[in-house]
PDB file of N, CA and C in Angstrom:
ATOM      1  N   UNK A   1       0.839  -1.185   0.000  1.00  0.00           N
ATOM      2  CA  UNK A   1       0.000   0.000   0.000  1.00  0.00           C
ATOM      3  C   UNK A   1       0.879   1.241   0.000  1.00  0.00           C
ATOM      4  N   UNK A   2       0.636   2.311  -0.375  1.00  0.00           N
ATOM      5  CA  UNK A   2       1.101   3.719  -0.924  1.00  0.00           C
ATOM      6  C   UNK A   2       0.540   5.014  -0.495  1.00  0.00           C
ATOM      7  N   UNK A   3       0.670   4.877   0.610  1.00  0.00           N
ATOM      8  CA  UNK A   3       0.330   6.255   0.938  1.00  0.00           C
ATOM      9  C   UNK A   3       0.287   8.146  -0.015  1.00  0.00           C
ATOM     10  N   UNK A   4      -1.372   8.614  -0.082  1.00  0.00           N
ATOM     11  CA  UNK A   4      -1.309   8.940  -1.343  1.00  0.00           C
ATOM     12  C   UNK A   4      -1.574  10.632  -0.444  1.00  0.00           C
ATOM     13  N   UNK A   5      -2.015  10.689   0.828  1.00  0.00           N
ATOM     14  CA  UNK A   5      -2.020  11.576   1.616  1.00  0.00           C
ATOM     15  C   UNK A   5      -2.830  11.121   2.814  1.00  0.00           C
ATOM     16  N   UNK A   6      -3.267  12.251   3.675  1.00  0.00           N
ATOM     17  CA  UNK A   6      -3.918  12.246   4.917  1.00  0.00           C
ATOM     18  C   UNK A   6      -5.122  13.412   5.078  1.00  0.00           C
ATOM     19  N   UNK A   7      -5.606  12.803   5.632  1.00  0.00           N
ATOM     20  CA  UNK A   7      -6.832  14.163   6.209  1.00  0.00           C
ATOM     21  C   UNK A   7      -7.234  13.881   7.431  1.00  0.00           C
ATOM     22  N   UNK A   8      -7.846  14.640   8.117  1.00  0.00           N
ATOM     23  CA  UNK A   8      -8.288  15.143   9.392  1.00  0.00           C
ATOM     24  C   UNK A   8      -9.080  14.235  10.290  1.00  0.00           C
ATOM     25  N   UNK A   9     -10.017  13.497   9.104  1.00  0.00           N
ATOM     26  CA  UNK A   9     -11.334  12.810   9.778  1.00  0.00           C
ATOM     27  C   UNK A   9     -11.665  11.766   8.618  1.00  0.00           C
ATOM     28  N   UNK A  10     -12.408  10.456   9.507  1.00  0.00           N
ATOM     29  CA  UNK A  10     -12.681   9.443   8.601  1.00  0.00           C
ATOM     30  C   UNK A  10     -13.818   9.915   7.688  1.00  0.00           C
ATOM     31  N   UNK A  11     -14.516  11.067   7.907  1.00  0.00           N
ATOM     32  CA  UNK A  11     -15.723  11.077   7.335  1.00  0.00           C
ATOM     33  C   UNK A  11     -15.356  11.798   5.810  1.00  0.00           C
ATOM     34  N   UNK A  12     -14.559  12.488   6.148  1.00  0.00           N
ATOM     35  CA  UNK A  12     -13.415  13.000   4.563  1.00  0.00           C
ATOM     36  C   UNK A  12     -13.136  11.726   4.260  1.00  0.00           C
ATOM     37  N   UNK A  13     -12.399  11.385   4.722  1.00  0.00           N
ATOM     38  CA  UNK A  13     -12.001  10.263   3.781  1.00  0.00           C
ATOM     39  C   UNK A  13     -12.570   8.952   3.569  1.00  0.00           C
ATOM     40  N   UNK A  14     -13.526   8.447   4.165  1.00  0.00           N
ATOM     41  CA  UNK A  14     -14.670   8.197   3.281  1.00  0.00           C
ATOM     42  C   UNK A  14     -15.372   8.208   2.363  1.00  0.00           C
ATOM     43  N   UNK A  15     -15.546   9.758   2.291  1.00  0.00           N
ATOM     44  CA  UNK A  15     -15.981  10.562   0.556  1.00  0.00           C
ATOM     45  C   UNK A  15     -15.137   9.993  -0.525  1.00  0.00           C
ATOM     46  N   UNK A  16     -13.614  10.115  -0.099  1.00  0.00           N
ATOM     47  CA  UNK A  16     -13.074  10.363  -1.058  1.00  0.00           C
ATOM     48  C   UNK A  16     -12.520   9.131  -1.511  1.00  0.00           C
ATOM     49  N   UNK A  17     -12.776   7.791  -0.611  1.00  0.00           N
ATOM     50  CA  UNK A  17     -12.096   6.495  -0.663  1.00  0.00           C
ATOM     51  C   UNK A  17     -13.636   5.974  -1.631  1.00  0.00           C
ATOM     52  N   UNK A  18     -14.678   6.381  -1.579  1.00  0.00           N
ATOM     53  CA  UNK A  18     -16.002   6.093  -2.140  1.00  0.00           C
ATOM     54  C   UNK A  18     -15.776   6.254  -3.773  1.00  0.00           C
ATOM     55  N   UNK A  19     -15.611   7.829  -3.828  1.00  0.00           N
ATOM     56  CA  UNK A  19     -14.854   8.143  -5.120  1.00  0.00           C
ATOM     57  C   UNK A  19     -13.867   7.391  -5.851  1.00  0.00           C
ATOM     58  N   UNK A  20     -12.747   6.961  -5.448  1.00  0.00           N
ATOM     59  CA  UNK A  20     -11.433   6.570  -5.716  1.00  0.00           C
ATOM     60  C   UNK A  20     -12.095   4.976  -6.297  1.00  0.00           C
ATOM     61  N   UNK A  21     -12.338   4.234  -5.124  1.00  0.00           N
ATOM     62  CA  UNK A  21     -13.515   3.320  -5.827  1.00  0.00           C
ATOM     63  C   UNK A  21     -14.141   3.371  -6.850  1.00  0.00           C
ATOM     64  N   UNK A  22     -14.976   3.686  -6.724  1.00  0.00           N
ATOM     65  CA  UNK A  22     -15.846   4.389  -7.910  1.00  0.00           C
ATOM     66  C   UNK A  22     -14.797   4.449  -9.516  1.00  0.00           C
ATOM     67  N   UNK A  23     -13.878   4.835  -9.638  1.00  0.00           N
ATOM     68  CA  UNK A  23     -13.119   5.306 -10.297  1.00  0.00           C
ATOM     69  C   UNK A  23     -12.042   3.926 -10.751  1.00  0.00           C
ATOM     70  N   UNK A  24     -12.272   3.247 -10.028  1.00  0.00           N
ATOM     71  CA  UNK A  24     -11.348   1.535 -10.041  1.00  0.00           C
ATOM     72  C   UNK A  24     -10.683   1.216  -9.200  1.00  0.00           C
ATOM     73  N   UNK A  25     -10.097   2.582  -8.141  1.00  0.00           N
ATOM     74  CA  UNK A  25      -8.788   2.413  -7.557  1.00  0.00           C
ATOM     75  C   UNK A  25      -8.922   1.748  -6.633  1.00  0.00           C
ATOM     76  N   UNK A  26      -7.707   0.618  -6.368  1.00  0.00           N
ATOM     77  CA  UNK A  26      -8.004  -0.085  -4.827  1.00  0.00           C
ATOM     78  C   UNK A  26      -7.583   0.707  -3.807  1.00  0.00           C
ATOM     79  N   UNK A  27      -7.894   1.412  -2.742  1.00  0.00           N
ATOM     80  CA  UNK A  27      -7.416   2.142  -1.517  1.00  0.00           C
ATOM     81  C   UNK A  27      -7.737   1.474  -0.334  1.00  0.00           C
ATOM     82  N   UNK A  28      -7.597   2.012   0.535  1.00  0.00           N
ATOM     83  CA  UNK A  28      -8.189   2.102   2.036  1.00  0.00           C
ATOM     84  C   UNK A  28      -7.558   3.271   2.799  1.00  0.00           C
ATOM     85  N   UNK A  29      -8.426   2.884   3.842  1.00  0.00           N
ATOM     86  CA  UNK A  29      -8.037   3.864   5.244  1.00  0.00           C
ATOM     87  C   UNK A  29      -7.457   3.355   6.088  1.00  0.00           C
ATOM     88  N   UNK A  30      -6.384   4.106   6.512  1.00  0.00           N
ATOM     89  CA  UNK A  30      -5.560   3.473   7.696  1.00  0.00           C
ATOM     90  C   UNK A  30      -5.407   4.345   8.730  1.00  0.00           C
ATOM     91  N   UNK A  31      -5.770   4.107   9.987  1.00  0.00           N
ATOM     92  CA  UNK A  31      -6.507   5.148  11.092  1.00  0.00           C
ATOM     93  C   UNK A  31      -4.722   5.564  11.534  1.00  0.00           C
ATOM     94  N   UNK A  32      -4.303   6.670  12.181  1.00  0.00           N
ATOM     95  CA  UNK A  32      -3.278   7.100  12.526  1.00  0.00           C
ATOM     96  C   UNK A  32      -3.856   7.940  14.134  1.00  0.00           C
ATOM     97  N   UNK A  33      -2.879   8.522  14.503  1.00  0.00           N
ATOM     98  CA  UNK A  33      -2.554   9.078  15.903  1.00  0.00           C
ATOM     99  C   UNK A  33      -3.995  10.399  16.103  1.00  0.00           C
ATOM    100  N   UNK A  34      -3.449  11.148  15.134  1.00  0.00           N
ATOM    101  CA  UNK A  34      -3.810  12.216  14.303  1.00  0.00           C
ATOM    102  C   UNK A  34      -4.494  12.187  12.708  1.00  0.00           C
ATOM    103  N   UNK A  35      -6.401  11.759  12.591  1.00  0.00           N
ATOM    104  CA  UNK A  35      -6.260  11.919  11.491  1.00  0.00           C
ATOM    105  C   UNK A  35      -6.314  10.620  10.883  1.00  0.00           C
ATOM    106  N   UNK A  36      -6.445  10.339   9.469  1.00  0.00           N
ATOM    107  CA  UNK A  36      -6.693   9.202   8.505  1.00  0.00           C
ATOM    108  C   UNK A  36      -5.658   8.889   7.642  1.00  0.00           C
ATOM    109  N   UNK A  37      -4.740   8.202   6.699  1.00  0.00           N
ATOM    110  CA  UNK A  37      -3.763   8.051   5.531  1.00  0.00           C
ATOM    111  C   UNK A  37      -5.410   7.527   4.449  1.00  0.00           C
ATOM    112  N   UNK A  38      -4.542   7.719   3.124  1.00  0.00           N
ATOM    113  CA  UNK A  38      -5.080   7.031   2.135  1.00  0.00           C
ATOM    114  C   UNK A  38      -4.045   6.365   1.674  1.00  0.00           C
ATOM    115  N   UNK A  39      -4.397   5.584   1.621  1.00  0.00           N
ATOM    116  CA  UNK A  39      -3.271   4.637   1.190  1.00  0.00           C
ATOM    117  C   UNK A  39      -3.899   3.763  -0.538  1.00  0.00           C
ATOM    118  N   UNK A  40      -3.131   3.415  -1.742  1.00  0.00           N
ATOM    119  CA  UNK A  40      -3.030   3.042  -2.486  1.00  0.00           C
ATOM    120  C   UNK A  40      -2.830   1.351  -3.086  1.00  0.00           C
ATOM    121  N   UNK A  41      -3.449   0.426  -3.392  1.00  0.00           N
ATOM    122  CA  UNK A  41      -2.845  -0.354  -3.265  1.00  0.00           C
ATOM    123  C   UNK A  41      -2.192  -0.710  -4.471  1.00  0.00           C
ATOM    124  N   UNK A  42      -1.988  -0.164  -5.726  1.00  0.00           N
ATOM    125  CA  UNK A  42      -1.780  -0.844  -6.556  1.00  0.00           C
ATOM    126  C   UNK A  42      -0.737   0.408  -7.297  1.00  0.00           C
ATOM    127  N   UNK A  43       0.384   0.397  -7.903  1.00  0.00           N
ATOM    128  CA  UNK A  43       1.586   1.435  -7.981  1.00  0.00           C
ATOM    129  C   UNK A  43       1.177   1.779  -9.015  1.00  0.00           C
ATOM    130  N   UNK A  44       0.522   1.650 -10.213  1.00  0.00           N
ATOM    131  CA  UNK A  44       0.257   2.035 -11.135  1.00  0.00           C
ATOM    132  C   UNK A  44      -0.943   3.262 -11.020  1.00  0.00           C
ATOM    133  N   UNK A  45      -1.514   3.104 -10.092  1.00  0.00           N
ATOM    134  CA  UNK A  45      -3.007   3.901  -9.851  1.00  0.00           C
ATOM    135  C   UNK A  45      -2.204   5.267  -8.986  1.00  0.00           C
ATOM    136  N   UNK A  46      -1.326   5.239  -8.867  1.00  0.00           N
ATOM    137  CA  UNK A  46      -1.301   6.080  -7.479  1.00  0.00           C
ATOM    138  C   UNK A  46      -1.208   7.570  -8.154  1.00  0.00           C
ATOM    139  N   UNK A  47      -0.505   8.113  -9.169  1.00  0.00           N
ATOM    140  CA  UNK A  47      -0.180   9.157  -9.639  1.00  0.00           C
ATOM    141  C   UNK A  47      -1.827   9.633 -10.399  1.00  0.00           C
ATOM    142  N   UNK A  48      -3.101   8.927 -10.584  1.00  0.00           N
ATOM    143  CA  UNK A  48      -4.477   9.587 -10.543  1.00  0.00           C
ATOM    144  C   UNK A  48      -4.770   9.576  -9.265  1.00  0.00           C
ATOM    145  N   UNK A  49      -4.903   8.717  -8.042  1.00  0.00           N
ATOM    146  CA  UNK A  49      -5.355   8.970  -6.791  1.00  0.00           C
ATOM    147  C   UNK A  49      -4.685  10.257  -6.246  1.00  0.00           C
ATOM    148  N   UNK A  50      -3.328  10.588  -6.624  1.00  0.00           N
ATOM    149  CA  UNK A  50      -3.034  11.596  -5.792  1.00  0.00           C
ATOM    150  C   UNK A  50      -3.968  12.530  -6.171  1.00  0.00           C
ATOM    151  N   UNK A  51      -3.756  12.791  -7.730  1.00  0.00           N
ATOM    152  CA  UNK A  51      -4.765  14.106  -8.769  1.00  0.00           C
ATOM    153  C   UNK A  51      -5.998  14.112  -7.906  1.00  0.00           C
ATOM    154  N   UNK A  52      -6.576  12.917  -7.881  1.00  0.00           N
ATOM    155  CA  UNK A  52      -7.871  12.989  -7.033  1.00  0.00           C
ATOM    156  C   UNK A  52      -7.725  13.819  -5.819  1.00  0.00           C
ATOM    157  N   UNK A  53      -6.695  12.978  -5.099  1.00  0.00           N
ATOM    158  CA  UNK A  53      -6.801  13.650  -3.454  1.00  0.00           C
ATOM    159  C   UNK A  53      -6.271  15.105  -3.531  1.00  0.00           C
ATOM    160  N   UNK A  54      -5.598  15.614  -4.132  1.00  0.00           N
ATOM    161  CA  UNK A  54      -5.620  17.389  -4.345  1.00  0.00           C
ATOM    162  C   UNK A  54      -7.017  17.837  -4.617  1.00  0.00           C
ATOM    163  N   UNK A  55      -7.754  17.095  -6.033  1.00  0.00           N
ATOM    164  CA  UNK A  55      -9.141  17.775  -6.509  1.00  0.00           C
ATOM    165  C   UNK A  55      -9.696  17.739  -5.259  1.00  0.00           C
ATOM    166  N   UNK A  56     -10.192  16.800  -4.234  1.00  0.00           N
ATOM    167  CA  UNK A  56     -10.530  16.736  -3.357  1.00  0.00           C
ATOM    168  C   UNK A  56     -10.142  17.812  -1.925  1.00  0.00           C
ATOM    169  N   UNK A  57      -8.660  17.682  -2.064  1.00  0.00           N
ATOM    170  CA  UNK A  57      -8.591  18.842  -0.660  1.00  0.00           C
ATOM    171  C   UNK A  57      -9.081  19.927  -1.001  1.00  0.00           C
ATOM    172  N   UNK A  58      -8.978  20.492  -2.336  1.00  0.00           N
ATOM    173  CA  UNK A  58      -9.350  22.060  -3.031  1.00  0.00           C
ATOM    174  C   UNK A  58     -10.706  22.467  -3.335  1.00  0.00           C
ATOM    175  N   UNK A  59     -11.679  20.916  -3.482  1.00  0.00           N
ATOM    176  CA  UNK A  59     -12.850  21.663  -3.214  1.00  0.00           C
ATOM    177  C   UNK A  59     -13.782  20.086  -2.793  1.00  0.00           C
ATOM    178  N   UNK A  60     -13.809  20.100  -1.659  1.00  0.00           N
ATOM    179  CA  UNK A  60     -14.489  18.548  -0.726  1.00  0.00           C
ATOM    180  C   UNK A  60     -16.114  18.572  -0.972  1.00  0.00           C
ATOM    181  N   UNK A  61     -16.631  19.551  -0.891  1.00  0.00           N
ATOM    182  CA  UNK A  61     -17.846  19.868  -0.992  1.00  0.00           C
ATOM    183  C   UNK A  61     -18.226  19.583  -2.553  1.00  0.00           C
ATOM    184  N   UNK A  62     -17.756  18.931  -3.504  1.00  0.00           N
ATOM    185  CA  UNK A  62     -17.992  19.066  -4.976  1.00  0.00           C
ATOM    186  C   UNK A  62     -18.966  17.732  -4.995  1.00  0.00           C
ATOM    187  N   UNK A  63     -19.946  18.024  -5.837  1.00  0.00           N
ATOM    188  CA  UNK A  63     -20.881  17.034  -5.779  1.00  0.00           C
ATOM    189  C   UNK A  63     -20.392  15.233  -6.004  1.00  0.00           C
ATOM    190  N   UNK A  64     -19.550  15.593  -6.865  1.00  0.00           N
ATOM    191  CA  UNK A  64     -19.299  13.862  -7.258  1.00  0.00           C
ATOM    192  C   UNK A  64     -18.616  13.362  -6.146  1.00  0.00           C
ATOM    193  N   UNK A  65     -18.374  13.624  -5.134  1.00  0.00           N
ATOM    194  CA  UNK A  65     -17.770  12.697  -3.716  1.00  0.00           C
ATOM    195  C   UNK A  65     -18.953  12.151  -3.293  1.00  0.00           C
ATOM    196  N   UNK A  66     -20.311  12.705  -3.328  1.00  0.00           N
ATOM    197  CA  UNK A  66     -21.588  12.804  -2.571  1.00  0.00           C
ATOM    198  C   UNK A  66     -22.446  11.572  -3.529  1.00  0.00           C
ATOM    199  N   UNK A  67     -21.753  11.263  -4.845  1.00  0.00           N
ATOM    200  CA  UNK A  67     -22.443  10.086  -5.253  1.00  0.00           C
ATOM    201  C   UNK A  67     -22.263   8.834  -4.824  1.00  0.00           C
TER     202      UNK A  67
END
């Protein structure tokens, strides 16, 4: 697995592990101290999951997380 970033709360990253799914990618969540990782599982996917997880930090509220 490939850590592709982190956020604050499982409920973010939820959205965005829903999405990433959605999209083919294998991910998960891996709970930390502070906060959530996304992690990647497959090395080929990781350089769109990141694209994702920026589109995502820059605007979370965008409808297609919410599908």
């Amino acid at each position: 697995m490939l850590e592709i970033g982190r956020l604050p709360n499982e409920r973010a990253a939820l959205a965005l592990i829903d999405y990433l799914r959605g999209q083919g990618i294998e991910c998960q969540m891996v709970h930390l101290e502070r906060g959530v990782a996304i992690c990647v599982k497959h090395a080929e996917q990781v350089e769109a999951a990141r694209q994702a997880f920026f589109d995502f930090i820059r605007n979370p509220g965008d409808n297609k997380y919410r599908q």
